[in-house]
Protein backbone atom coordinates (compact mmCIF):
# COMPACT_ATOMS: atom_id res chain seq x y z
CA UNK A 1 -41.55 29.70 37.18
CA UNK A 2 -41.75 29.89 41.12
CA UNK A 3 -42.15 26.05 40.80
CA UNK A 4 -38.79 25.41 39.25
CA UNK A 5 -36.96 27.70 41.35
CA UNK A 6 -38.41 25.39 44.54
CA UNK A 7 -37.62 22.08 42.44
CA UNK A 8 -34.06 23.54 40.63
CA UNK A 9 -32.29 22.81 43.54
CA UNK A 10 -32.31 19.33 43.14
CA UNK A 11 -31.81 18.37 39.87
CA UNK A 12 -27.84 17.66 40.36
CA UNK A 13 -28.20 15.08 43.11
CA UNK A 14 -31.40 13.72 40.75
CA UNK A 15 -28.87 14.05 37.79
CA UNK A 16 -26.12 11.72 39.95
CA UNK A 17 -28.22 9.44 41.82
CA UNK A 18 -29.67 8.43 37.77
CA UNK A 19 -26.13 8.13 36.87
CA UNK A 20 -25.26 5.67 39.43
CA UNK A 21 -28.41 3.69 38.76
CA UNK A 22 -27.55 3.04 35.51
CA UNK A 23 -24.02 2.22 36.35
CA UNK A 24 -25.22 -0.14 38.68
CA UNK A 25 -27.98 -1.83 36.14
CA UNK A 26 -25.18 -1.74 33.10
CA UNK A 27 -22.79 -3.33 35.71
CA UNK A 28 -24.95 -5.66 37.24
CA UNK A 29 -25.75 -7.34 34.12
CA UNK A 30 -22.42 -8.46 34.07
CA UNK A 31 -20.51 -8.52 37.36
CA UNK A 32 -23.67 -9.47 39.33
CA UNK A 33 -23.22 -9.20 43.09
CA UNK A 34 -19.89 -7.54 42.27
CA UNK A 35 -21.83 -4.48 41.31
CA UNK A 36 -23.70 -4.00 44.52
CA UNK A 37 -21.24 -1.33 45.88
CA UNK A 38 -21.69 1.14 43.55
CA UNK A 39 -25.16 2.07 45.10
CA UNK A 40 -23.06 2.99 48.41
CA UNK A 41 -21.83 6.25 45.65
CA UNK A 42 -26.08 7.53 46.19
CA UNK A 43 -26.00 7.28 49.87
CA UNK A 44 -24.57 10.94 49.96
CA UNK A 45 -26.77 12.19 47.34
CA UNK A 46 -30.16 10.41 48.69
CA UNK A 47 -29.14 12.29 51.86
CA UNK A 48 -29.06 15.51 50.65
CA UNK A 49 -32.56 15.11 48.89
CA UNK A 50 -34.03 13.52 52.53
CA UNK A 51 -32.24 15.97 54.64
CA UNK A 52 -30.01 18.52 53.06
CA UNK A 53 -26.37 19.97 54.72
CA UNK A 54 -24.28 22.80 53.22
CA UNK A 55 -21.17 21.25 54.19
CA UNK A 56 -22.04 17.89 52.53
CA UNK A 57 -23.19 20.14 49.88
CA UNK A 58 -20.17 22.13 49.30
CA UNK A 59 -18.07 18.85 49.79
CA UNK A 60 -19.68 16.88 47.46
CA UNK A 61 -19.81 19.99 44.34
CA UNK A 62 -16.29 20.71 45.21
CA UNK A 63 -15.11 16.47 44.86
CA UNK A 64 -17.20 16.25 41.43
CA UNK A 65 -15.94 19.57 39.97
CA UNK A 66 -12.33 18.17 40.68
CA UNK A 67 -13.44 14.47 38.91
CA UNK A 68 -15.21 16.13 36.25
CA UNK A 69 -11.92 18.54 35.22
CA UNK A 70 -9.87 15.87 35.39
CA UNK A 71 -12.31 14.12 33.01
CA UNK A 72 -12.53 17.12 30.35
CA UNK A 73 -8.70 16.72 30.20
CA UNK A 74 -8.91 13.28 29.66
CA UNK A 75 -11.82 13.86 27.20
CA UNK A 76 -9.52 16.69 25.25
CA UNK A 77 -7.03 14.48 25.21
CA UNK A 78 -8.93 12.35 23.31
CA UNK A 79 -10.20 14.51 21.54
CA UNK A 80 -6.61 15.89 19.84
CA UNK A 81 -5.52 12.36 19.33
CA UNK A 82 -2.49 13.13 22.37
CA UNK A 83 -3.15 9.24 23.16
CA UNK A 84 -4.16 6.70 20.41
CA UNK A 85 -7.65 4.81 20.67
CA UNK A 86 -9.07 2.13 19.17
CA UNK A 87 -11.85 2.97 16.36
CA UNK A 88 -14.75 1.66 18.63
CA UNK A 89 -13.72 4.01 21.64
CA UNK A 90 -13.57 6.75 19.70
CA UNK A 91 -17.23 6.18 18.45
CA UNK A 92 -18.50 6.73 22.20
CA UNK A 93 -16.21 10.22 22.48
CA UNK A 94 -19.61 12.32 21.70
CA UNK A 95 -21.73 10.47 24.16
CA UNK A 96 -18.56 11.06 26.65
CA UNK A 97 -18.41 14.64 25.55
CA UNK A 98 -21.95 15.00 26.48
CA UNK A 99 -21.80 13.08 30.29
CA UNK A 100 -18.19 15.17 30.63
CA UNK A 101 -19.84 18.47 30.26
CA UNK A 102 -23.27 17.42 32.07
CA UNK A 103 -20.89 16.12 35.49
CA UNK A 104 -19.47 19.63 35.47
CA UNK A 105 -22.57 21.54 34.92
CA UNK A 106 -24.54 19.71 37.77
CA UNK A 107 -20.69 19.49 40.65
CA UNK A 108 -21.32 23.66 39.72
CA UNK A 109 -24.75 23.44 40.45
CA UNK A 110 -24.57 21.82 43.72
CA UNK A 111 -21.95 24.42 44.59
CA UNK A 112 -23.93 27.34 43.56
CA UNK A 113 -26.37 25.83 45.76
CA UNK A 114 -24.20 25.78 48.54
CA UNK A 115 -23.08 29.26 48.28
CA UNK A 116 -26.52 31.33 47.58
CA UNK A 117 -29.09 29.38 48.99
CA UNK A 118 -29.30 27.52 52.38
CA UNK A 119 -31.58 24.71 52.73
């Protein structure tokens, strides 16, 4: 248990720097070279792993729990049918649901972080 207190602390930048992986893999496929900014989005995560700052910290949970509301409203909008989608978009509204919820969890995380514990 001790050991996943010392490791807990990083799963949300973990979490985001595998989510912009794949976004850059799933876009590279197709774009190509296009797709090479993308990894410029881990830069602030890979920094916090190397050398961790509560401001950055704080920053960062408080800019993804912002994206990530605004994504559940999207999500519930969806969800209620406010804004008509085609039948193969709507197949991909669990796996959404799922990445929606998970973005929120981890920006809360990282601000817990910043709050109660200092690096």
């Amino acid at each position: 248990m001790e050991r996943f207190n010392t490791y807990s602390k990083f799963v949300p930048y973990l979490y985001f720097l595998v989510v912009i992986a794949y976004w850059f893999t799933d876009l590279n496929k197709s774009e190509g070279i296009k797709a090479y900014p993308i990894l410029l989005f881990g830069i602030p995560f890979l920094w916090q792993l190397i050398k961790p700052n509560n401001k950055l910290n704080f920053t960062l949970g408080m800019t993804f729990v912002c994206l990530s509301s605004y994504m559940i409203l999207a999500y519930l909008s969806d969800v209620f049918n406010i804004v008509n989608l085609s039948i193969q978009t709507k197949q991909f509204v669990f796996y959404g649901g799922l990445f929606v919820v998970a973005n929120f969890i981890m920006a809360l995380w990282m601000i817990r972080n910043s709050l109660n514990r200092s690096f």
